[in-house]
C-alpha atoms as a PDB file:
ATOM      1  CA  UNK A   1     -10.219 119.744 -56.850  1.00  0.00           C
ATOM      2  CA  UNK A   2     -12.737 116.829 -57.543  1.00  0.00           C
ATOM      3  CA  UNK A   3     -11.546 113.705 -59.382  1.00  0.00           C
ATOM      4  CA  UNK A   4     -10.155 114.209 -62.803  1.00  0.00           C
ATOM      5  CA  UNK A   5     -12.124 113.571 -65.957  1.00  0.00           C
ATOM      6  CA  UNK A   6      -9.749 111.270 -68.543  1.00  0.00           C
ATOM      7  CA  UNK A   7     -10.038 110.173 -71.884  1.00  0.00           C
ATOM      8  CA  UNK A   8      -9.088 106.902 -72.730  1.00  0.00           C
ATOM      9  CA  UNK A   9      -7.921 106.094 -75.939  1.00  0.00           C
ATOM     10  CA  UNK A  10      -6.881 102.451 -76.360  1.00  0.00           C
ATOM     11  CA  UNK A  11      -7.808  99.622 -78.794  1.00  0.00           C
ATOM     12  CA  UNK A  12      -6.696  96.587 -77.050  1.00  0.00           C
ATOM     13  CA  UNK A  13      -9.425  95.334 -74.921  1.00  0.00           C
ATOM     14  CA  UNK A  14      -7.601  93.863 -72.605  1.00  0.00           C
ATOM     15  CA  UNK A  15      -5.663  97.002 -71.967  1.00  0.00           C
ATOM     16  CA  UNK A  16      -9.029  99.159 -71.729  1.00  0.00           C
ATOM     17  CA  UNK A  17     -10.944  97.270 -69.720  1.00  0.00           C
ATOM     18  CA  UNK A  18      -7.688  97.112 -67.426  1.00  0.00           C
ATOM     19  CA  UNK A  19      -7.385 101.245 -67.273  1.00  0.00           C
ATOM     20  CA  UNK A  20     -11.348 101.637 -66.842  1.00  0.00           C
ATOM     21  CA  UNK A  21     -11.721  99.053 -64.174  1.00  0.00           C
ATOM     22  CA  UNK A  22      -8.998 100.789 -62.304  1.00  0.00           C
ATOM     23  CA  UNK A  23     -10.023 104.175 -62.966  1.00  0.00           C
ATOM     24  CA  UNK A  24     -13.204 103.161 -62.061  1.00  0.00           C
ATOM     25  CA  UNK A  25     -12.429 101.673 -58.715  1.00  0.00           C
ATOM     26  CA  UNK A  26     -10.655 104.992 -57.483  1.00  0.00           C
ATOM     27  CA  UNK A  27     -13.857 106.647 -58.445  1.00  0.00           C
ATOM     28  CA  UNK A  28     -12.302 108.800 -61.733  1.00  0.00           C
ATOM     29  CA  UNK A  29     -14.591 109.847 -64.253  1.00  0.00           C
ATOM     30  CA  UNK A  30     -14.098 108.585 -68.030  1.00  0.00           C
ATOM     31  CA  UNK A  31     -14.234 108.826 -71.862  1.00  0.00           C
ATOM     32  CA  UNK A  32     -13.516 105.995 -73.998  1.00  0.00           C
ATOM     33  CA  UNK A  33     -11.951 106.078 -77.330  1.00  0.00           C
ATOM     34  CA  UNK A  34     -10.645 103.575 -79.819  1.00  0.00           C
ATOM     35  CA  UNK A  35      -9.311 105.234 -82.772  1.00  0.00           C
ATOM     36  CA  UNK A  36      -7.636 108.682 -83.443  1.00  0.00           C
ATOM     37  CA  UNK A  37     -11.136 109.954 -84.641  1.00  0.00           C
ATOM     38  CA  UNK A  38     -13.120 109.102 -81.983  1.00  0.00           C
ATOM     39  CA  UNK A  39      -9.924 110.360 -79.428  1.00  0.00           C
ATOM     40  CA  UNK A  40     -10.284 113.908 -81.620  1.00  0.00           C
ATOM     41  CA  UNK A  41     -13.766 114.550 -81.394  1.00  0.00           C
ATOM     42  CA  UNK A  42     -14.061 113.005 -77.305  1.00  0.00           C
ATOM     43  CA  UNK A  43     -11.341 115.396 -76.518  1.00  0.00           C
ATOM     44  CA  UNK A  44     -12.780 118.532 -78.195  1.00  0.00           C
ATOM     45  CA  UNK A  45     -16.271 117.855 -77.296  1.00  0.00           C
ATOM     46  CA  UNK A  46     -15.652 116.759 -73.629  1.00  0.00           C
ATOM     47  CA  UNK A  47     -12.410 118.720 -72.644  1.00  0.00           C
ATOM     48  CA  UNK A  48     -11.276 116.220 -70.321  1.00  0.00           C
ATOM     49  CA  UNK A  49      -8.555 117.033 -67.371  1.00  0.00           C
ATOM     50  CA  UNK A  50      -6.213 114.321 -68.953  1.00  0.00           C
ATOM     51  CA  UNK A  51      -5.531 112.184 -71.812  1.00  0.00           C
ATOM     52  CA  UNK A  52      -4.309 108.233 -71.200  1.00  0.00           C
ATOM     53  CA  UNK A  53      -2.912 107.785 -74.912  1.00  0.00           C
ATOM     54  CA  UNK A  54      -1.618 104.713 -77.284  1.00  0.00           C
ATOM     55  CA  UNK A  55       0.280 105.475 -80.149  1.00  0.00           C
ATOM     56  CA  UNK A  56      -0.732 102.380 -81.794  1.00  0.00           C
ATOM     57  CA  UNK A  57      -3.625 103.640 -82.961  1.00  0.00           C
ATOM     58  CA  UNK A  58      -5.502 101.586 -86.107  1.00  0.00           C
ATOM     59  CA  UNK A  59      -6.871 105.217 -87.981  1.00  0.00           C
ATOM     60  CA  UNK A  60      -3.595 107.425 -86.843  1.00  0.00           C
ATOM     61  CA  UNK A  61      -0.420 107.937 -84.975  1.00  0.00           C
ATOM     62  CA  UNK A  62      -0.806 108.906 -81.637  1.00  0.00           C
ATOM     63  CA  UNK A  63       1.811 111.370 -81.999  1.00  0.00           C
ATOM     64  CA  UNK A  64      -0.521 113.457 -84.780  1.00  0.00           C
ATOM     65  CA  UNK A  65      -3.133 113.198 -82.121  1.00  0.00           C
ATOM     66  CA  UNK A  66      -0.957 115.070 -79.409  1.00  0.00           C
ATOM     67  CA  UNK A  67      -0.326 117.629 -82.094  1.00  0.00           C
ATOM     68  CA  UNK A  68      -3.707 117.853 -83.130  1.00  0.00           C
ATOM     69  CA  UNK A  69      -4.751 118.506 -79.831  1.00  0.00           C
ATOM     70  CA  UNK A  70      -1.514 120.627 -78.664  1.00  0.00           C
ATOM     71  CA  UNK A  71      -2.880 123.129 -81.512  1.00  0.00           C
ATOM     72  CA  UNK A  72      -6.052 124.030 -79.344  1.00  0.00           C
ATOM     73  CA  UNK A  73      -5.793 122.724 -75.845  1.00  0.00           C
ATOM     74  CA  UNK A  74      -2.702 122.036 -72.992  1.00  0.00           C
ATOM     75  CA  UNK A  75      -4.527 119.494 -71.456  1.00  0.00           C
ATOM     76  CA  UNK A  76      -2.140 116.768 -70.239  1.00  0.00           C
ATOM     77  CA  UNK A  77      -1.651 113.632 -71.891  1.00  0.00           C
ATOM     78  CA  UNK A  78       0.590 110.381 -70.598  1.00  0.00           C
ATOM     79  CA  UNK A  79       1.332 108.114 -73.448  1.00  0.00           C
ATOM     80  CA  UNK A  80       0.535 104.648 -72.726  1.00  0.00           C
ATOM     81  CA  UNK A  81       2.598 102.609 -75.300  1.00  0.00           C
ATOM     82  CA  UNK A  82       4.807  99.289 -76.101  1.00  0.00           C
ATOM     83  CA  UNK A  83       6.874 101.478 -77.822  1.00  0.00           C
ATOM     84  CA  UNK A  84       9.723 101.709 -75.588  1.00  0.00           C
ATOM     85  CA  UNK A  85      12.646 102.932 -77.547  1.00  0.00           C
ATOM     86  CA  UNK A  86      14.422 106.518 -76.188  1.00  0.00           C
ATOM     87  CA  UNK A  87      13.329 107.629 -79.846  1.00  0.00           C
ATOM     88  CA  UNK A  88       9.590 107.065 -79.441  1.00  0.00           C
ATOM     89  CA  UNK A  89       9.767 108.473 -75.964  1.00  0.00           C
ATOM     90  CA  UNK A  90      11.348 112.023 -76.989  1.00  0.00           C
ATOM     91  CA  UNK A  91       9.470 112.044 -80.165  1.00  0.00           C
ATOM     92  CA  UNK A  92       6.406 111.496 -78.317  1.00  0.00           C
ATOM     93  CA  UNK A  93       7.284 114.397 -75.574  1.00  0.00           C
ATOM     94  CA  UNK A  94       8.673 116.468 -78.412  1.00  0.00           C
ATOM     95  CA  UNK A  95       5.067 116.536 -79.617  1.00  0.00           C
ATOM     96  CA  UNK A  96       3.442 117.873 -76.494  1.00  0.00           C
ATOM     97  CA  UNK A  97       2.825 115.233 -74.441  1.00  0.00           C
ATOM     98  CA  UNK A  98       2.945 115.301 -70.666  1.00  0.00           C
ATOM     99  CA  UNK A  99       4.742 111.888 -69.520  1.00  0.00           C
ATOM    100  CA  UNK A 100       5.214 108.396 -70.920  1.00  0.00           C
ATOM    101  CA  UNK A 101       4.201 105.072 -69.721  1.00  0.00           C
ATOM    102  CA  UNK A 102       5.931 101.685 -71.184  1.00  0.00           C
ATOM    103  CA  UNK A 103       3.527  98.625 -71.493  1.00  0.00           C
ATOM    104  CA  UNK A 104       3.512  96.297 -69.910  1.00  0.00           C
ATOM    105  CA  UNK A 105       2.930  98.757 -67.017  1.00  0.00           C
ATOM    106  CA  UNK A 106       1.373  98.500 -63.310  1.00  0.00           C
ATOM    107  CA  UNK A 107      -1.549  99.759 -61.617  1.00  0.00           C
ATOM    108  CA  UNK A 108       0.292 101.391 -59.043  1.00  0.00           C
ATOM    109  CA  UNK A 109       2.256 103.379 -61.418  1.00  0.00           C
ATOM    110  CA  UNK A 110      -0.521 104.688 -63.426  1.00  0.00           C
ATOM    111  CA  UNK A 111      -2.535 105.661 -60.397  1.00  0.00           C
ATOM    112  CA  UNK A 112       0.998 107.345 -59.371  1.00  0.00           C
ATOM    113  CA  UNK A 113       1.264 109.099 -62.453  1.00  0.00           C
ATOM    114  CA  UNK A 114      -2.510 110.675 -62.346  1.00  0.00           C
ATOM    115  CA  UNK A 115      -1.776 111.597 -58.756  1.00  0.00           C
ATOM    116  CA  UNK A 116       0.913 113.838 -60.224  1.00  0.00           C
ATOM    117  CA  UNK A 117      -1.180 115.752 -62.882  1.00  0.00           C
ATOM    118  CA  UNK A 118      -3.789 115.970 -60.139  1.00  0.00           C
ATOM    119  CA  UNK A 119      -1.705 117.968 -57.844  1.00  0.00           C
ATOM    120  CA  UNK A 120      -0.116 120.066 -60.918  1.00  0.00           C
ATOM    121  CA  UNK A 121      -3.664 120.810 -61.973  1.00  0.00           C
ATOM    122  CA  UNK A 122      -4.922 121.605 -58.439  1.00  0.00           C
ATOM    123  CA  UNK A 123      -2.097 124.382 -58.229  1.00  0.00           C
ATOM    124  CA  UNK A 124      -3.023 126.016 -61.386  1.00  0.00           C
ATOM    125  CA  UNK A 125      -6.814 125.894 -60.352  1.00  0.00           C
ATOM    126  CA  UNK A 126      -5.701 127.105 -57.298  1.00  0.00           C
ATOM    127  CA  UNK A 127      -3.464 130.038 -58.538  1.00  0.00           C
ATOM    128  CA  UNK A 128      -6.204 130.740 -61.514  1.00  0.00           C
ATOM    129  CA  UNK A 129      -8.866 131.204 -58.573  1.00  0.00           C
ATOM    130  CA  UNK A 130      -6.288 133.750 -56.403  1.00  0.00           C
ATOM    131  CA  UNK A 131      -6.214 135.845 -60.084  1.00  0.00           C
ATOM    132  CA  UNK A 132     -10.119 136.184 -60.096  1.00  0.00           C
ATOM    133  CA  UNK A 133     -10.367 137.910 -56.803  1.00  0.00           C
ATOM    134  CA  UNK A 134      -8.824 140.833 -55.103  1.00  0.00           C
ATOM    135  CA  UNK A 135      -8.342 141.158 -51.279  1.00  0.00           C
ATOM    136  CA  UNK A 136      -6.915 144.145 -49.334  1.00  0.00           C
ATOM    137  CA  UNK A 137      -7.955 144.954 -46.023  1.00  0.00           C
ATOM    138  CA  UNK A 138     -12.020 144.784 -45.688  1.00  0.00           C
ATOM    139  CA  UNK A 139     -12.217 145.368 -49.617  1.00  0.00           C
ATOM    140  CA  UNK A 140     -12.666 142.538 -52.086  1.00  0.00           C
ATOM    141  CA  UNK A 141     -13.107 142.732 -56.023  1.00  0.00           C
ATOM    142  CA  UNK A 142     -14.691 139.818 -57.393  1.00  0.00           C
ATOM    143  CA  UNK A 143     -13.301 140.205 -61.506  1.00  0.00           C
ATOM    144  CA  UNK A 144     -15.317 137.350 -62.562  1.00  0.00           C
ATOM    145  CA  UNK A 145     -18.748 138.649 -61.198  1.00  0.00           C
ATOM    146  CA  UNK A 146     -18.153 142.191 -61.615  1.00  0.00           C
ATOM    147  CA  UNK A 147     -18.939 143.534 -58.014  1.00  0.00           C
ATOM    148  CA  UNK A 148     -16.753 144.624 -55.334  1.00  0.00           C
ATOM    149  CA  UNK A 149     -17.199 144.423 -51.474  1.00  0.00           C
ATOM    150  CA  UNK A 150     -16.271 145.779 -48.565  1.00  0.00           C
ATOM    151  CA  UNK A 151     -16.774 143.957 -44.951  1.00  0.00           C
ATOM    152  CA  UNK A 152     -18.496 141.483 -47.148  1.00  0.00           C
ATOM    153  CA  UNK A 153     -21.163 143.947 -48.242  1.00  0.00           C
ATOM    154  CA  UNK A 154     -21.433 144.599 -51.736  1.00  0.00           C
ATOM    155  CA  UNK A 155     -20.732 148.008 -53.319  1.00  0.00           C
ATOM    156  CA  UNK A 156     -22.968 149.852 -55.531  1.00  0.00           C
ATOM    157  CA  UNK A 157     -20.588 151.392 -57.572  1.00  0.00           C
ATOM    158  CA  UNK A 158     -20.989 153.728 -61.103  1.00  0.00           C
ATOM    159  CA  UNK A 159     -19.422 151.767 -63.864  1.00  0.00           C
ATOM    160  CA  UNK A 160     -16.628 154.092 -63.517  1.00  0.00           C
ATOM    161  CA  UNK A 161     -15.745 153.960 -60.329  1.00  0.00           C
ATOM    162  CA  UNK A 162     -15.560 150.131 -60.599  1.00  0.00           C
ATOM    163  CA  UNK A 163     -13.234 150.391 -63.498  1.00  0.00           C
ATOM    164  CA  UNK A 164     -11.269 152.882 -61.452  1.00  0.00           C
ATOM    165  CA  UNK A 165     -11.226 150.890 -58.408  1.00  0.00           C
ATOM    166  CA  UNK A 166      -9.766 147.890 -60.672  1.00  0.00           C
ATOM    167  CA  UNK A 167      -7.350 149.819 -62.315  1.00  0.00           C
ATOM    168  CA  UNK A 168      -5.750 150.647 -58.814  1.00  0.00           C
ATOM    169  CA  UNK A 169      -5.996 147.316 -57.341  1.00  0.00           C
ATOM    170  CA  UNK A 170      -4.349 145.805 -60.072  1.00  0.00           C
ATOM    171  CA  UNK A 171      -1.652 148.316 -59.430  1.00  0.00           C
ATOM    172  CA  UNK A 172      -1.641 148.375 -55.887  1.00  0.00           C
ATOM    173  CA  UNK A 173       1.303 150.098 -54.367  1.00  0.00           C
ATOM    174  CA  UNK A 174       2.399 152.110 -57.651  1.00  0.00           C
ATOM    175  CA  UNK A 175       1.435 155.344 -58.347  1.00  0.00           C
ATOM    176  CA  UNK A 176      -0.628 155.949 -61.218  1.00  0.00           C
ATOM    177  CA  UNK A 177      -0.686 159.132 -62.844  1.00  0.00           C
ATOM    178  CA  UNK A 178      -3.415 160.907 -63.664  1.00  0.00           C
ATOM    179  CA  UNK A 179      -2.731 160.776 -67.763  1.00  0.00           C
ATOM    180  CA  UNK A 180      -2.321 157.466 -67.247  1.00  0.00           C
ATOM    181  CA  UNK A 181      -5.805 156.502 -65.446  1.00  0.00           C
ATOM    182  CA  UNK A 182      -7.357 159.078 -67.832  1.00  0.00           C
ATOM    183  CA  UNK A 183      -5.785 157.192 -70.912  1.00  0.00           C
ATOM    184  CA  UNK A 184      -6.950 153.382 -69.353  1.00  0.00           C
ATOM    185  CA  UNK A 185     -10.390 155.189 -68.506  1.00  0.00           C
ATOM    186  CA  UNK A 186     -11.530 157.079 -71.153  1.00  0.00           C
ATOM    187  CA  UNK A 187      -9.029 156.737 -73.985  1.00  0.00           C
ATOM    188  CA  UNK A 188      -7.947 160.095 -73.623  1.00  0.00           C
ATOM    189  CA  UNK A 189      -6.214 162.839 -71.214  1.00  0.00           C
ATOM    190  CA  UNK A 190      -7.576 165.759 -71.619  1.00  0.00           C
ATOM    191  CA  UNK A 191      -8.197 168.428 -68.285  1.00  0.00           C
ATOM    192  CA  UNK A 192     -11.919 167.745 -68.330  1.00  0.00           C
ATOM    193  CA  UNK A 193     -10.935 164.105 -68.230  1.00  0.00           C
ATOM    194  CA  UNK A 194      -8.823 164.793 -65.402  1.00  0.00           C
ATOM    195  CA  UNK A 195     -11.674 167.127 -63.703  1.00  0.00           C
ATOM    196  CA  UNK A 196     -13.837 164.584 -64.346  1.00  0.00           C
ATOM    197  CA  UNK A 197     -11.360 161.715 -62.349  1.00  0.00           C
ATOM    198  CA  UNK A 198     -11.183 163.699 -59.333  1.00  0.00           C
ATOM    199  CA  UNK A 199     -14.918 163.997 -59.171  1.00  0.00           C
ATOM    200  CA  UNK A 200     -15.016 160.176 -59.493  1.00  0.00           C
ATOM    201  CA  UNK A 201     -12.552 159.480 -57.271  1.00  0.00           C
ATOM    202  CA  UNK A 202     -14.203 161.705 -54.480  1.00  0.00           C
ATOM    203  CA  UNK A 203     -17.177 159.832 -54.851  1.00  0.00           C
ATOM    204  CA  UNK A 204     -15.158 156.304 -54.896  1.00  0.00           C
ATOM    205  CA  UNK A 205     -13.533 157.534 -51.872  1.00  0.00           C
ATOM    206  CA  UNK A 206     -16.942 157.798 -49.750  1.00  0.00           C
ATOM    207  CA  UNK A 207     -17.933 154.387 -50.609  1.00  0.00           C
ATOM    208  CA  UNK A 208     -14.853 152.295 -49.659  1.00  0.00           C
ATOM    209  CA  UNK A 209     -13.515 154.615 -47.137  1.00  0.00           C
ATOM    210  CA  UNK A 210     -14.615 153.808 -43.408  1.00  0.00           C
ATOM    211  CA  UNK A 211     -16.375 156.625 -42.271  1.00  0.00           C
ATOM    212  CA  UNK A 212     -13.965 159.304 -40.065  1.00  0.00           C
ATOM    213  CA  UNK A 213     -10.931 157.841 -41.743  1.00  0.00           C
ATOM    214  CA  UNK A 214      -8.829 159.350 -44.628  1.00  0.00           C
ATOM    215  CA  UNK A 215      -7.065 158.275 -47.447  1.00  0.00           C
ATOM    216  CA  UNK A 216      -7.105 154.760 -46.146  1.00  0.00           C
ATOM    217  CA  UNK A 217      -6.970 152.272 -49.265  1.00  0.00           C
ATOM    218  CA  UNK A 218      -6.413 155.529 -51.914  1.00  0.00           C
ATOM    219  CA  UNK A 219      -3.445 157.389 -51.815  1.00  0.00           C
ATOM    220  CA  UNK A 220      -3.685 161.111 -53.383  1.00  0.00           C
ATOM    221  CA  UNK A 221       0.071 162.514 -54.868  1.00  0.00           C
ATOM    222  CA  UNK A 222      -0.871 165.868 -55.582  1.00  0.00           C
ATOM    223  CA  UNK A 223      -0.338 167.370 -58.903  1.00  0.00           C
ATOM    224  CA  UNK A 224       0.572 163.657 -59.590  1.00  0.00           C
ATOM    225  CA  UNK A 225      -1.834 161.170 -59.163  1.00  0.00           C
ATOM    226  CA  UNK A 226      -3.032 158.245 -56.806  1.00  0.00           C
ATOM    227  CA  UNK A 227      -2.176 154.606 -55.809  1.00  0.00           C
ATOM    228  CA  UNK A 228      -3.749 152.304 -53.601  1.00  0.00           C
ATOM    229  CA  UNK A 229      -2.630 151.386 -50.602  1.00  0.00           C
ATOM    230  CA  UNK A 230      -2.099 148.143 -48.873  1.00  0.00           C
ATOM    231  CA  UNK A 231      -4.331 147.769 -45.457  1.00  0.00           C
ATOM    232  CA  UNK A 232      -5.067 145.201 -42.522  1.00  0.00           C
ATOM    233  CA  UNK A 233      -8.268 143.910 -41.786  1.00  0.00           C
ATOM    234  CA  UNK A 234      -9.808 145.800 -38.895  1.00  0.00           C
ATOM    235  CA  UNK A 235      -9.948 143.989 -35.998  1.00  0.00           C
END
């Protein structure tokens, strides 16, 4: 992922213009706040990747700004603070936030620290991006856009036959039954219903099937229902 956006909140000068220099230098973008407020509204407003928090704050605790902000949003947050009793420290986690950082503190560490959320936040992206597509074989559902592909063409499919081509990837290797496509389809399972799936199936079939082959990605289980299958590319 590209550099992380963080939110500063600090009211010593010296401190700030210590974290922004440094952030700056490693080329990370940044907010700047100096009160609880102004930390609030920056963090709601600009959704930053991480918070770099003091507790001694002159409008508000820091700790009622980590569970302000825990209420709506698990962006993480590293306390930055003098307070370096075990209290403050599990009080201050207690409350939501991420890690903790004693002052005086060094540049090394901090940039250490952000390194860590980076990489934690790179594997969500990363596993949030493997949930918004589908891949099996030559076919690929794109759940975010809406279309589906196969050999990296796109599909014209009904808005049925998407839905039904979704419902079996998402299911891939199980067999669904045919109540129980009928019931995610159309809200009912009636025999028309079910007259009706095998028609759309059929026609499902000719679009994602390679030509000459059979029952490649979609399964029929007669009397039963279908599932779909897990294939290779093709060579």
């Amino acid at each position: 992922m590209n550099k992380m956006k963080i939110l500063v909140v600090e009211d010593d000068i010296s401190v700030k213009n210590l974290i922004l220099t440094t952030l700056k230098a490693h080329d990370y973008q940044y907010l700047y706040a100096q009160n609880g407020k102004e930390a609030i509204m920056e963090a709601s407003s600009h959704n930053p990747d991480v918070i770099l928090l003091d507790l001694g704050l002159p409008d508000m605790d820091g700790i009622e700004i980590i569970r302000k902000v825990r209420t709506w949003s698990n962006m993480p947050i590293i306390v930055i603070s003098a307070r370096s009793e075990d209290s403050d420290k599990i009080e201050a986690l207690d409350a939501g936030a991420d890690d903790y950082l004693t002052k005086p503190f060094s540049i090394e560490e901090l940039l250490a620290r952000l390194r860590v959320v980076q990489r934690r936040l790179s594997v969500v992206q990363s596993a949030r991006e493997e949930m918004s597509f589908f891949t099996n074989g030559d076919l690929r559902i794109d759940y975010a856009a809406g279309v589906a592909y196969l050999k990296k063409e796109p599909l014209h499919l009904t808005p049925i036959e998407y839905k039904l081509l979704c419902l079996l990837a998402r299911n891939m290797g199980k067999v669904l039954t045919h109540k129980y496509i009928t019931q995610e389809i159309w809200g009912t399972s009636w025999e028309t219903d079910i007259a009706s799936l095998r028609v759309f199936m059929a026609t499902l079939r000719r679009k994602i099937e390679p030509k000459g082959s059979k029952n490649r990605y979609i399964q029929t289980h007669i009397g039963v229902g279908y599932r779909m299958m897990k294939v290779d590319c093709d060579l």
